[in-house]
Structures are given as structure tokens and as C-alpha cells.
PDB file of N, CA and C in Angstrom:
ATOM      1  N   UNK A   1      93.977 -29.354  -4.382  1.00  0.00           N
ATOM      2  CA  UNK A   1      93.604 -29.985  -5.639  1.00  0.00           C
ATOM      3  C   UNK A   1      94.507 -29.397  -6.730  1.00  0.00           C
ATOM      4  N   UNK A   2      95.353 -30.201  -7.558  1.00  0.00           N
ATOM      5  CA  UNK A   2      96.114 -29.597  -8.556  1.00  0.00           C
ATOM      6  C   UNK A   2      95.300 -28.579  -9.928  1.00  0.00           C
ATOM      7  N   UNK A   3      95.803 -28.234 -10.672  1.00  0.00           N
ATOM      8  CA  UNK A   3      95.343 -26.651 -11.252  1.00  0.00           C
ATOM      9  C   UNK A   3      94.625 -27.938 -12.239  1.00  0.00           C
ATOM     10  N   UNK A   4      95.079 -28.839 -12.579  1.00  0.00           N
ATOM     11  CA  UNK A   4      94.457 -29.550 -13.584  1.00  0.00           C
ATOM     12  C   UNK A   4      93.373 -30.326 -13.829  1.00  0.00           C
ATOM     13  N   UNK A   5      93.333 -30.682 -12.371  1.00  0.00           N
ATOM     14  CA  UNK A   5      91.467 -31.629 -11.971  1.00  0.00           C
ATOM     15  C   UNK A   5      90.861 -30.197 -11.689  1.00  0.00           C
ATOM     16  N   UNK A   6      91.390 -29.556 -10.946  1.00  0.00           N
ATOM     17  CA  UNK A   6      90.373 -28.475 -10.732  1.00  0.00           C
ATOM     18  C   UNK A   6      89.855 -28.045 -11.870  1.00  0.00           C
ATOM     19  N   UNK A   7      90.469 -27.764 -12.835  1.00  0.00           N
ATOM     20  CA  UNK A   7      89.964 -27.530 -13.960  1.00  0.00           C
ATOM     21  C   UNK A   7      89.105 -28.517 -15.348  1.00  0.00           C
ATOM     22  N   UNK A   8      89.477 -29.735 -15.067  1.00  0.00           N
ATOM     23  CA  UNK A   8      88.084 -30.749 -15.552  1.00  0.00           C
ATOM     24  C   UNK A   8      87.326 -30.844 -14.913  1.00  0.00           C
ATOM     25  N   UNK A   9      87.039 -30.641 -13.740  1.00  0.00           N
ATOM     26  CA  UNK A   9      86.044 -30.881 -12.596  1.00  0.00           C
ATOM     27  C   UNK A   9      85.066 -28.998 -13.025  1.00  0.00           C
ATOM     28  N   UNK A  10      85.739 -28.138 -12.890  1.00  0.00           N
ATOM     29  CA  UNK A  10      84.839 -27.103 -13.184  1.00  0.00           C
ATOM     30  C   UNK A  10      84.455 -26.848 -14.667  1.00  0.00           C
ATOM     31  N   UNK A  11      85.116 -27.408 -15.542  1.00  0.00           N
ATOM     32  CA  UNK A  11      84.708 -27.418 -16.719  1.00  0.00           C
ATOM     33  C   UNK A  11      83.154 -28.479 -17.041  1.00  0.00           C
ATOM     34  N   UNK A  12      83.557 -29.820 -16.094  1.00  0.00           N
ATOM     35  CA  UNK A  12      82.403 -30.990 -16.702  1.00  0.00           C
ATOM     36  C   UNK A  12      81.220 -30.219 -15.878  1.00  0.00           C
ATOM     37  N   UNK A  13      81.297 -29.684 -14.595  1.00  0.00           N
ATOM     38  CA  UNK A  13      80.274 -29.503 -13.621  1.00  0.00           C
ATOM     39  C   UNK A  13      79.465 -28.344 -14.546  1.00  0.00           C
ATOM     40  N   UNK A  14      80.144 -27.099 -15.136  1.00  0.00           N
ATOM     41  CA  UNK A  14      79.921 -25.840 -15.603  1.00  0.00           C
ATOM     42  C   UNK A  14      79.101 -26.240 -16.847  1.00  0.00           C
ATOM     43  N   UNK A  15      79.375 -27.334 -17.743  1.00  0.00           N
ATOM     44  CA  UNK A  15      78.805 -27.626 -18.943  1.00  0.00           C
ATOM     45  C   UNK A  15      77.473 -28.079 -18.741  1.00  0.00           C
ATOM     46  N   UNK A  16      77.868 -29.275 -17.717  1.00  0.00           N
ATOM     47  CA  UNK A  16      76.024 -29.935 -16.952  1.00  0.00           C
ATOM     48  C   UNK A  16      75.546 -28.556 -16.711  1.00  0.00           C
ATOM     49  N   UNK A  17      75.683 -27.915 -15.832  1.00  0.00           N
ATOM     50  CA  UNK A  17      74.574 -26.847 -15.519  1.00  0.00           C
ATOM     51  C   UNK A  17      73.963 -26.007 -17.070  1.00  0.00           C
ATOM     52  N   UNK A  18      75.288 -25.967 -17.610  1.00  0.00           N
ATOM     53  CA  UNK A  18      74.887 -25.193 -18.884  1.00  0.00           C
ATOM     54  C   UNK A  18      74.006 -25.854 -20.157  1.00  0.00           C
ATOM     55  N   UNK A  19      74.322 -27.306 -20.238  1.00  0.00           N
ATOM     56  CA  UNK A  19      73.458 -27.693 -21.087  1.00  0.00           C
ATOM     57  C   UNK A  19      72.014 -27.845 -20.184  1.00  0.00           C
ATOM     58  N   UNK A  20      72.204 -28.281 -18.656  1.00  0.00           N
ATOM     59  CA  UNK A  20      70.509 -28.143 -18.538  1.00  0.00           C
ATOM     60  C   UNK A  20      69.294 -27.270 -18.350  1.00  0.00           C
ATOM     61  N   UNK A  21      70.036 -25.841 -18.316  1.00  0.00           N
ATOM     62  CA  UNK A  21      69.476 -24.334 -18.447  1.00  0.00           C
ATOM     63  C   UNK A  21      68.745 -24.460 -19.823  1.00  0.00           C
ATOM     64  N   UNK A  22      70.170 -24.884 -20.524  1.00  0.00           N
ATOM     65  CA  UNK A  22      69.688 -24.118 -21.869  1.00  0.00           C
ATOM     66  C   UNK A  22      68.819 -25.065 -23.011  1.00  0.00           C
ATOM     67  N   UNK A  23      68.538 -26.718 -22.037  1.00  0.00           N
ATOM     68  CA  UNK A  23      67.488 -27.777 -22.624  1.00  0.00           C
ATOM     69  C   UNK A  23      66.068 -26.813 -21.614  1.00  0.00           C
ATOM     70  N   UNK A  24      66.127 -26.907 -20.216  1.00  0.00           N
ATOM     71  CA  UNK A  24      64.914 -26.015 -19.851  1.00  0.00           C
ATOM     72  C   UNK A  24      64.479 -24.791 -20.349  1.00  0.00           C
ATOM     73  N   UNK A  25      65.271 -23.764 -20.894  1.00  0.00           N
ATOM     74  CA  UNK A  25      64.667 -22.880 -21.729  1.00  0.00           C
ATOM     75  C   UNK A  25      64.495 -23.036 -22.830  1.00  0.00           C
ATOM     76  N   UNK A  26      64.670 -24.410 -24.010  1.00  0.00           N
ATOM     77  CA  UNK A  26      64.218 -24.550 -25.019  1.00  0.00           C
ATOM     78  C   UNK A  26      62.781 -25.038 -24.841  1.00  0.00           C
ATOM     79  N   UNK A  27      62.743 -26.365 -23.920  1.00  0.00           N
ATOM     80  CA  UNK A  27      61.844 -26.822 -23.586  1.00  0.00           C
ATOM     81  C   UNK A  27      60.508 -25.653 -23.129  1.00  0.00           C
ATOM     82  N   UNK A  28      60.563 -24.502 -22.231  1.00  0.00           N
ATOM     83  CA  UNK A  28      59.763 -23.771 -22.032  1.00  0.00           C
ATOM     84  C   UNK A  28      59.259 -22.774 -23.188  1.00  0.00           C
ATOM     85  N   UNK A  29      60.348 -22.416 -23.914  1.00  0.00           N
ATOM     86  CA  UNK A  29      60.286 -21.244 -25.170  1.00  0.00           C
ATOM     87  C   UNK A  29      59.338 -22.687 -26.109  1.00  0.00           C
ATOM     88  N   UNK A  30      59.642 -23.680 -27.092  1.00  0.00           N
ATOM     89  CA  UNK A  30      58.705 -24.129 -27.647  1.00  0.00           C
ATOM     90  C   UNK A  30      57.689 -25.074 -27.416  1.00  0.00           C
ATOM     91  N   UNK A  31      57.172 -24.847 -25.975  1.00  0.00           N
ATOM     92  CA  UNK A  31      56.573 -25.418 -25.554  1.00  0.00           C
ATOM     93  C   UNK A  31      54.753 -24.887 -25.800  1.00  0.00           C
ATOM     94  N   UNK A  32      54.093 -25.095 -24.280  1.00  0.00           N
ATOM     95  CA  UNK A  32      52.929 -24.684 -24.051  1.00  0.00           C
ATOM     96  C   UNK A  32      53.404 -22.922 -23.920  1.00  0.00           C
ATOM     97  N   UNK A  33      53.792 -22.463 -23.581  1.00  0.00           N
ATOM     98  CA  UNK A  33      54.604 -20.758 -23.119  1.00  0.00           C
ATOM     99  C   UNK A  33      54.673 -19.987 -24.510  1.00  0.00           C
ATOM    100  N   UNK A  34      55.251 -20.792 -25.650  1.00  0.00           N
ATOM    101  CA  UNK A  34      55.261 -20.245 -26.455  1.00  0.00           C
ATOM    102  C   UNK A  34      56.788 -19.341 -26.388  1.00  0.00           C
ATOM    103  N   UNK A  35      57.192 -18.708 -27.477  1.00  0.00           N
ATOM    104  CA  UNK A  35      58.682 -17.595 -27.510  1.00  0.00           C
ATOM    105  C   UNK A  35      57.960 -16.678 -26.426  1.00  0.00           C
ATOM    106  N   UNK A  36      57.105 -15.540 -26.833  1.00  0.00           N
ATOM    107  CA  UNK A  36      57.289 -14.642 -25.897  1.00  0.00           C
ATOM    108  C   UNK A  36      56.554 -14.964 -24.737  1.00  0.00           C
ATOM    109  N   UNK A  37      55.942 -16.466 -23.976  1.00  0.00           N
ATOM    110  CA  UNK A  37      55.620 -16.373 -22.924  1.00  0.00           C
ATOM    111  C   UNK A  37      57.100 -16.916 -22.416  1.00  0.00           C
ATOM    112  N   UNK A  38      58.167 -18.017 -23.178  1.00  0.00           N
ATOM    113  CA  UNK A  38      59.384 -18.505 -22.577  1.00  0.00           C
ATOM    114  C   UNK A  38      60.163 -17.107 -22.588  1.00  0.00           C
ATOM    115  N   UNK A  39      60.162 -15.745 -22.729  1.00  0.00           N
ATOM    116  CA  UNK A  39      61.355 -15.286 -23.170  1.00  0.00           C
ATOM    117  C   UNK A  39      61.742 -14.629 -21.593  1.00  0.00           C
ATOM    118  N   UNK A  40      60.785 -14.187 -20.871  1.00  0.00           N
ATOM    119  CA  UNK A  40      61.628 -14.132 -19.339  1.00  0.00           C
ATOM    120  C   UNK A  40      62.546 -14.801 -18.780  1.00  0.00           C
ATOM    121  N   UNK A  41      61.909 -15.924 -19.048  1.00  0.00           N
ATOM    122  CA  UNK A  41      62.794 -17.110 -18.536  1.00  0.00           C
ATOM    123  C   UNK A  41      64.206 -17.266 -19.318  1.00  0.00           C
ATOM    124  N   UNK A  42      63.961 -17.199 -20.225  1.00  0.00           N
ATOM    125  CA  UNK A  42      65.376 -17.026 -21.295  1.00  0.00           C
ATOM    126  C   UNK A  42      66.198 -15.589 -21.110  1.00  0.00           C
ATOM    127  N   UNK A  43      66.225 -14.712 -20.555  1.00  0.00           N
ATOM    128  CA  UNK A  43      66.549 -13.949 -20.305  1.00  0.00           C
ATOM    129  C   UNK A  43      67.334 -13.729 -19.356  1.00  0.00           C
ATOM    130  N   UNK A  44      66.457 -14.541 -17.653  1.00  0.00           N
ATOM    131  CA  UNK A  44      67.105 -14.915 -17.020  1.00  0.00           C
ATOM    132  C   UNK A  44      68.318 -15.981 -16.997  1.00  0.00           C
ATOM    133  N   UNK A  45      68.011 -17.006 -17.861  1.00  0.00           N
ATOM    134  CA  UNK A  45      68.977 -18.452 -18.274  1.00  0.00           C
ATOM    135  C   UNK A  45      69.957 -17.766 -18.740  1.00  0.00           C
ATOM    136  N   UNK A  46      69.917 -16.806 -19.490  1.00  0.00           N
ATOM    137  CA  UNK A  46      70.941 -15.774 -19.884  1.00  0.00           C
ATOM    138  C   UNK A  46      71.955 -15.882 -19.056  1.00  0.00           C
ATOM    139  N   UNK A  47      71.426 -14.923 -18.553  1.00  0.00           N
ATOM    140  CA  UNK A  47      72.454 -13.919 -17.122  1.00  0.00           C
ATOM    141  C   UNK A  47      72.994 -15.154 -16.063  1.00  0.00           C
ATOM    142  N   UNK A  48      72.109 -16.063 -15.965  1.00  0.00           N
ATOM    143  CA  UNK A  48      72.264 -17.261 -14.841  1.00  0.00           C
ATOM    144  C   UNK A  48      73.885 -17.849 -15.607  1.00  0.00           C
ATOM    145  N   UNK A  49      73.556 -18.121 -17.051  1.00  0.00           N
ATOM    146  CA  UNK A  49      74.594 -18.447 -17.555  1.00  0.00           C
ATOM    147  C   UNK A  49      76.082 -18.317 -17.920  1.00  0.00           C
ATOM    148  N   UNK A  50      75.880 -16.928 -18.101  1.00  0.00           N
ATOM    149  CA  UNK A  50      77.163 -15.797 -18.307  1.00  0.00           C
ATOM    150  C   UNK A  50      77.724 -15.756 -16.317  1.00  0.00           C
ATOM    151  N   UNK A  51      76.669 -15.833 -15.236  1.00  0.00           N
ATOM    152  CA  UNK A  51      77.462 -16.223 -14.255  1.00  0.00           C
ATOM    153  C   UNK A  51      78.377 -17.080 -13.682  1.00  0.00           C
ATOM    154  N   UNK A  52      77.577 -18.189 -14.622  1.00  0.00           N
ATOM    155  CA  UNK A  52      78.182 -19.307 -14.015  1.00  0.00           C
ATOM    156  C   UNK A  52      79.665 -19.407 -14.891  1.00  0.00           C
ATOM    157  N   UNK A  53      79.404 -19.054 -16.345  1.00  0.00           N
ATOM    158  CA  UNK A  53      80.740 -18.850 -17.180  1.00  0.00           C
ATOM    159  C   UNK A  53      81.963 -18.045 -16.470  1.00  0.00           C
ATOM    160  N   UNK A  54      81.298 -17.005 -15.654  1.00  0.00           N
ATOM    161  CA  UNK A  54      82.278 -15.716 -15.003  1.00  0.00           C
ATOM    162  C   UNK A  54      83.071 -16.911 -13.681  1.00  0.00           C
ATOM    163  N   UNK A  55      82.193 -17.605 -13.225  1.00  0.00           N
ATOM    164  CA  UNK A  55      82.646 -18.304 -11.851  1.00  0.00           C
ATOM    165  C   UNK A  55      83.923 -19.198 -12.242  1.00  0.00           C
ATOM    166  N   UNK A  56      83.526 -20.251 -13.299  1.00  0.00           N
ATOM    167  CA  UNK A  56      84.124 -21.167 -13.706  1.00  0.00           C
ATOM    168  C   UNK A  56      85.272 -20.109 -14.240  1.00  0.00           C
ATOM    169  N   UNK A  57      85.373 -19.033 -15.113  1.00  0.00           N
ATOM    170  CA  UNK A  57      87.009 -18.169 -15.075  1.00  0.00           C
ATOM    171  C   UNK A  57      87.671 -17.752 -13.723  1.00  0.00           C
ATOM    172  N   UNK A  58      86.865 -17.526 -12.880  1.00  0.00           N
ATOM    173  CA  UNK A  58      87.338 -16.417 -12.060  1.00  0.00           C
ATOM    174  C   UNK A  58      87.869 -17.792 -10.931  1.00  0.00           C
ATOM    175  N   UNK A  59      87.335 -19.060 -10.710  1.00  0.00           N
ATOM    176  CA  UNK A  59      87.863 -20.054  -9.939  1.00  0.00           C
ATOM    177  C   UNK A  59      89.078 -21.231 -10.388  1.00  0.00           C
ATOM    178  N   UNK A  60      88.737 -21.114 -11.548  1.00  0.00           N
ATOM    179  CA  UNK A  60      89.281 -22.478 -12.376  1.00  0.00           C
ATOM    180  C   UNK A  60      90.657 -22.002 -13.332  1.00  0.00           C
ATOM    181  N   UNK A  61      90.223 -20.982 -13.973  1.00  0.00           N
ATOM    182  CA  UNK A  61      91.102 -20.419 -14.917  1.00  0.00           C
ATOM    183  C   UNK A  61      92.036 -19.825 -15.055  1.00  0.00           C
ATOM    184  N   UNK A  62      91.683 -18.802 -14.078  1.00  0.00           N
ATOM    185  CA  UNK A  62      92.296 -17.859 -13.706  1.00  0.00           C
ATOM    186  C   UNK A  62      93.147 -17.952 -12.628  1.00  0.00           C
ATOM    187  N   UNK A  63      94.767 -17.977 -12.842  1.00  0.00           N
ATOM    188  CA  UNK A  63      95.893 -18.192 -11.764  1.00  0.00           C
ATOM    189  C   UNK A  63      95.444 -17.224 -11.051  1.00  0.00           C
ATOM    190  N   UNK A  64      95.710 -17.448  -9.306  1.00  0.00           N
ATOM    191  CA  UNK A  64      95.813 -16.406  -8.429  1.00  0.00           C
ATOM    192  C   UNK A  64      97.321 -16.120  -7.868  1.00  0.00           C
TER     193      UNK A  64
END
């Protein structure tokens, strides 16, 4: 796959995951949960997030 689809392809895929983390942890934080019953969960969406950011550099971005 050339450096250049690979890289719209992990960019569009990386954003979907990222905007739907971070609509499910809004959705849970002002929901029925409330901030500090959503904030585990946001915590985790965190870290889930900053992984998936690390993947999409470390596969897509980053020449080997």
C-alpha cells in the first residue's frame, strides 16, 4: 500500500474511533452517571485514546 493511502486510511479510521470514544464519554459523563460517576470511564477513553494516537504514529507516520 503506498505511504499515502496508508496514511488517509489510518488517519479517517483513527478519527472514527476517536470521535466515537469521545461522543460515548460525553454521553456517559452528562448523562444518568453524572461527571464523577462518568469520570472512570473518561479516564480510561483517555489512555484508550492517546493509544490509538501512538498506533496511528508509530504505523502510518512514521517512516521505517
Amino acid at each position: 500500500m503506498s505511504y499515502g493511502i496508508k496514511l488517509l486510511m489510518g488517519f479517517i479510521g483513527t478519527a472514527i474511533l476517536l470521535i466515537f470514544i469521545g461522543g460515548l464519554s460525553y454521553s456517559i459523563s452528562t448523562g444518568f452517571a453524572g461527571f464523577t460517576g462518568g469520570l472512570p470511564f473518561m479516564v480510561i477513553a483517555i489512555v484508550v485514546c492517546g493509544a490509538a494516537l501512538y498506533d496511528f504514529w508509530d504505523e502510518c507516520v512514521r517512516k521505517k
